[in-house]
C-alpha atoms as a PDB file:
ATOM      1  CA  UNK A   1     -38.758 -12.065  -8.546  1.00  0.00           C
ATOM      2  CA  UNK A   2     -38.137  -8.698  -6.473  1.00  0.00           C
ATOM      3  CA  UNK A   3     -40.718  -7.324  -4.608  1.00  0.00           C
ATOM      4  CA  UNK A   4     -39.912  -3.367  -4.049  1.00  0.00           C
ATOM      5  CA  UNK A   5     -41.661  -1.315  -1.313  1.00  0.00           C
ATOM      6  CA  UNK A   6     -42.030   2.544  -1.120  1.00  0.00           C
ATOM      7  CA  UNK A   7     -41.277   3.532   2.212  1.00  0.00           C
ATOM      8  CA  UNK A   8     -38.962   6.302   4.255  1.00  0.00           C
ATOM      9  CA  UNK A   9     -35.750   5.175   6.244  1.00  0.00           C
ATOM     10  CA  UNK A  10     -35.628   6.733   9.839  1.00  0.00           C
ATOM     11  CA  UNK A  11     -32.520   6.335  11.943  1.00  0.00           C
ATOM     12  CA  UNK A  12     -32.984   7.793  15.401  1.00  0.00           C
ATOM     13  CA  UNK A  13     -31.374   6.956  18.556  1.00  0.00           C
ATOM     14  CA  UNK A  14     -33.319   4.133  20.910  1.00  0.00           C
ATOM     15  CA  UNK A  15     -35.453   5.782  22.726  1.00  0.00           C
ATOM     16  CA  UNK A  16     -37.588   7.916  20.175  1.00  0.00           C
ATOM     17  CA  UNK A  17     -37.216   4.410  18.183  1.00  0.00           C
ATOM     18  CA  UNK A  18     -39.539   2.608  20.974  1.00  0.00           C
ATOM     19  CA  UNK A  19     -41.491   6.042  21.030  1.00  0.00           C
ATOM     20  CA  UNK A  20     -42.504   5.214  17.226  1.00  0.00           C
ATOM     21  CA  UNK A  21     -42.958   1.730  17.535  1.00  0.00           C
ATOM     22  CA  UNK A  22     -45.348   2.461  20.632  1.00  0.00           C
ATOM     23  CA  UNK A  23     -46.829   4.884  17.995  1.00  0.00           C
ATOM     24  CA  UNK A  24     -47.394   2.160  15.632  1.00  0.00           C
ATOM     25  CA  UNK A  25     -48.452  -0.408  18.261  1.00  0.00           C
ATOM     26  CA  UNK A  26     -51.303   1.607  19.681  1.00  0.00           C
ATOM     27  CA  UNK A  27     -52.833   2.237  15.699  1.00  0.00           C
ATOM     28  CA  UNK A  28     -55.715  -0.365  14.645  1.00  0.00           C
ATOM     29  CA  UNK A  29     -54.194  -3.079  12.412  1.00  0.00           C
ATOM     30  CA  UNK A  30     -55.457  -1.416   9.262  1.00  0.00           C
ATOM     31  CA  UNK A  31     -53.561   1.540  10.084  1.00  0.00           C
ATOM     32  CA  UNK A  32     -50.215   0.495  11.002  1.00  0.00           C
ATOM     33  CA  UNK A  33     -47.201   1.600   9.523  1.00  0.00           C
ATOM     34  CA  UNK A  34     -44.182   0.273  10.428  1.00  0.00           C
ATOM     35  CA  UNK A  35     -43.029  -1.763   7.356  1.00  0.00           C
ATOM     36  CA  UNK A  36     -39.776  -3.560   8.864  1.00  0.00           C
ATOM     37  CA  UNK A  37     -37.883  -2.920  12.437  1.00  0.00           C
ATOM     38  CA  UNK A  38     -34.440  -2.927  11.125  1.00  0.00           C
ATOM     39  CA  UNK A  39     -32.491  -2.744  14.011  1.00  0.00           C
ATOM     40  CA  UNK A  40     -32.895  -0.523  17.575  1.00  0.00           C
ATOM     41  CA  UNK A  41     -32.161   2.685  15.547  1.00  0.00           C
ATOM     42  CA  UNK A  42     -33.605   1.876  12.449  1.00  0.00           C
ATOM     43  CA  UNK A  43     -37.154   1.597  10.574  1.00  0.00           C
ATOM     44  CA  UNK A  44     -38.943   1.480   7.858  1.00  0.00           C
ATOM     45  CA  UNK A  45     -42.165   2.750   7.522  1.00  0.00           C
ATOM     46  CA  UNK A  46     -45.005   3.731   4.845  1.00  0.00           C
ATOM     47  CA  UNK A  47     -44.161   7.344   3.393  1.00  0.00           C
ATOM     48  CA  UNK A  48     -47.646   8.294   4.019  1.00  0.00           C
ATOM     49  CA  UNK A  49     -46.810   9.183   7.747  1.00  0.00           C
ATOM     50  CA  UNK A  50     -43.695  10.779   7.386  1.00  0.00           C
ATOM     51  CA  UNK A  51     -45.362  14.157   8.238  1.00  0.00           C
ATOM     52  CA  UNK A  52     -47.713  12.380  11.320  1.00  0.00           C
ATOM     53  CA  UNK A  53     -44.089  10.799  12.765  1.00  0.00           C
ATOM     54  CA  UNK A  54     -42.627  14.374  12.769  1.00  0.00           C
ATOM     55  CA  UNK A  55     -45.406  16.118  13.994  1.00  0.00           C
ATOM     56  CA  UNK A  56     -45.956  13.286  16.830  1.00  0.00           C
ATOM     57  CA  UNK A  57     -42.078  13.960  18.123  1.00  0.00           C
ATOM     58  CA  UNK A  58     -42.284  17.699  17.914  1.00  0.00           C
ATOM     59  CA  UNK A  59     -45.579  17.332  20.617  1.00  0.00           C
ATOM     60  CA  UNK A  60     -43.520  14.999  22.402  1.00  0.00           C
ATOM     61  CA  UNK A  61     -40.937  17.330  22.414  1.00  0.00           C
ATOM     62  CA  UNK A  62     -42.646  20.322  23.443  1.00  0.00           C
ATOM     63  CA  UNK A  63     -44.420  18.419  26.803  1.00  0.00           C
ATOM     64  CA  UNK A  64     -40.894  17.367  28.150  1.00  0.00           C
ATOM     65  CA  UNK A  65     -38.754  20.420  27.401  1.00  0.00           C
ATOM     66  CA  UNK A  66     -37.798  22.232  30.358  1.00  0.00           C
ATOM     67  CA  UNK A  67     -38.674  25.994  30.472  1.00  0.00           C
ATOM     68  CA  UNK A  68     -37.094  27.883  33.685  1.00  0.00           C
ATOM     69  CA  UNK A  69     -39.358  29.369  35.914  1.00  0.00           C
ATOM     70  CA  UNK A  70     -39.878  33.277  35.272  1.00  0.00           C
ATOM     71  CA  UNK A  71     -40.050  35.151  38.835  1.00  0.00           C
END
């Protein structure tokens, strides 16, 4: 018998990958998402927090983007 599982692919480099496992890691058991750690650039993960993942990097994003200084 198969079992199938909904869930959304993400391939990213290694880095942001350890940034969404850390994600995961720091959720209460009941809320955890990761379904399988493929490989170092690979997941998959529930498709419920698709939109949380990409919201989560875009914050991350934003704090460690260099802006030059205006004087």
């Amino acid at each position: 018998m198969v079992n199938a599982i909904k869930g959304v692919f993400i391939s990213c480099d290694i880095p942001m990958t350890q940034f969404i496992v850390n994600m995961n890691n720091s959720m209460p058991p009941s809320q955890k998402f990761i379904i399988h750690v493929l490989d170092s650039t690979h997941l998959f993960v529930q498709p419920h927090v698709e939109q949380m993942i990409r919201s989560a990097i875009s914050d991350f994003r934003d704090q460690n983007s260099y802006e030059k200084p205006t004087s």
